[in-house]
Protein backbone atom coordinates (compact mmCIF):
# COMPACT_ATOMS: atom_id res chain seq x y z
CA UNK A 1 8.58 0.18 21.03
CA UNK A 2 5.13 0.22 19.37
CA UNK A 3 4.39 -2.44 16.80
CA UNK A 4 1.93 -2.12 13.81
CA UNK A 5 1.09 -6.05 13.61
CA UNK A 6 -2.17 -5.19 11.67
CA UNK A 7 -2.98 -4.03 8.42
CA UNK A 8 -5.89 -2.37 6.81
CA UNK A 9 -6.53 -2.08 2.77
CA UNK A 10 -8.54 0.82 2.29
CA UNK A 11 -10.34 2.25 -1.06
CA UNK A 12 -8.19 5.70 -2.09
CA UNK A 13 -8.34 7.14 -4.71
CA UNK A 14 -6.58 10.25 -6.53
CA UNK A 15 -3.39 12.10 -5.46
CA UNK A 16 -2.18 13.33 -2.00
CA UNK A 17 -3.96 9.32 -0.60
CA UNK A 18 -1.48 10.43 2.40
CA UNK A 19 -2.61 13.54 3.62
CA UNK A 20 -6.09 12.99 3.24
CA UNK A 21 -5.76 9.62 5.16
CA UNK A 22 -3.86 12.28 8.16
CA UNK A 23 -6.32 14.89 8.28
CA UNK A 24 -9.36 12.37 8.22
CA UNK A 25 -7.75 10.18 10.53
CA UNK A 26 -7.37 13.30 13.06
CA UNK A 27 -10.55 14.35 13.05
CA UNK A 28 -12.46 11.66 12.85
CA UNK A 29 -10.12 8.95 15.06
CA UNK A 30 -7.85 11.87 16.51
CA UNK A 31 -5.94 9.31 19.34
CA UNK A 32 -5.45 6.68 17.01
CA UNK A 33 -1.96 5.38 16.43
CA UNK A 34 -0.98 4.32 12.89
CA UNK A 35 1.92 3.98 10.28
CA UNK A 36 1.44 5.08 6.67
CA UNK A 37 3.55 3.71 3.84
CA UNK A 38 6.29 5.82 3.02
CA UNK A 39 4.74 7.10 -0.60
CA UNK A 40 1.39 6.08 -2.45
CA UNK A 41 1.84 6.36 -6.71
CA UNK A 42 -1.44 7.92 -8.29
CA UNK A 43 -2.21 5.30 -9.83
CA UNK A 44 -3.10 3.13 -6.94
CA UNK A 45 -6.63 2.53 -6.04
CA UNK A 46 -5.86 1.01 -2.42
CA UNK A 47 -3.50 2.17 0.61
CA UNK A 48 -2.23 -0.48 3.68
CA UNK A 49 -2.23 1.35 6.81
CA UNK A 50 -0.62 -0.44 9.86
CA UNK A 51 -2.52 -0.48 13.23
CA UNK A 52 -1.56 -1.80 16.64
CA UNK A 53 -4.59 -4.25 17.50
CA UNK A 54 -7.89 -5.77 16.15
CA UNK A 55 -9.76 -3.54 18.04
CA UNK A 56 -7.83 -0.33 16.11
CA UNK A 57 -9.44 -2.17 12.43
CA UNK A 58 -12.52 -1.87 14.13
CA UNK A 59 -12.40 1.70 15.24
CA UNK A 60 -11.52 3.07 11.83
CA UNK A 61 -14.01 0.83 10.01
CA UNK A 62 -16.87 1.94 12.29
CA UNK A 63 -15.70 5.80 12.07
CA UNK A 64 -15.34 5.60 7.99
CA UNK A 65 -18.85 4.19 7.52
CA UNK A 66 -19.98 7.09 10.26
CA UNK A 67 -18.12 9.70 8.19
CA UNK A 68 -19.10 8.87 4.49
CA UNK A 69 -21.50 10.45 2.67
């Protein structure tokens, strides 16, 4: 059994926080193993995603700031 020990609070904003996060995640981090929250309201400026190690924060944080504008 895989555990998600970590967690992650990213900046999202809008609808769909979800789906974006999935297709960003597979292109830019395509191997990366993660659990979403079951449902993000609207109105929520920040989404938790669960990771497996320290080392997983680190990839994603180094791949958003390589993939933002």
């Amino acid at each position: 059994m895989t555990t998600f020990k970590y967690g992650l609070t990213l900046e999202a904003q809008g609808g769909n926080k979800l789906r974006r996060f999935k297709a960003w995640a597979k292109q830019h981090v395509p191997d990366l193993e993660y659990r979403l929250p079951p449902q993000t309201p609207i109105e929520t400026t920040t989404m938790t995603i669960r990771l497996r190690s320290l080392e997983d924060i680190q990839r994603v944080q180094g791949a958003l700031s390589g993939s933002l504008p």
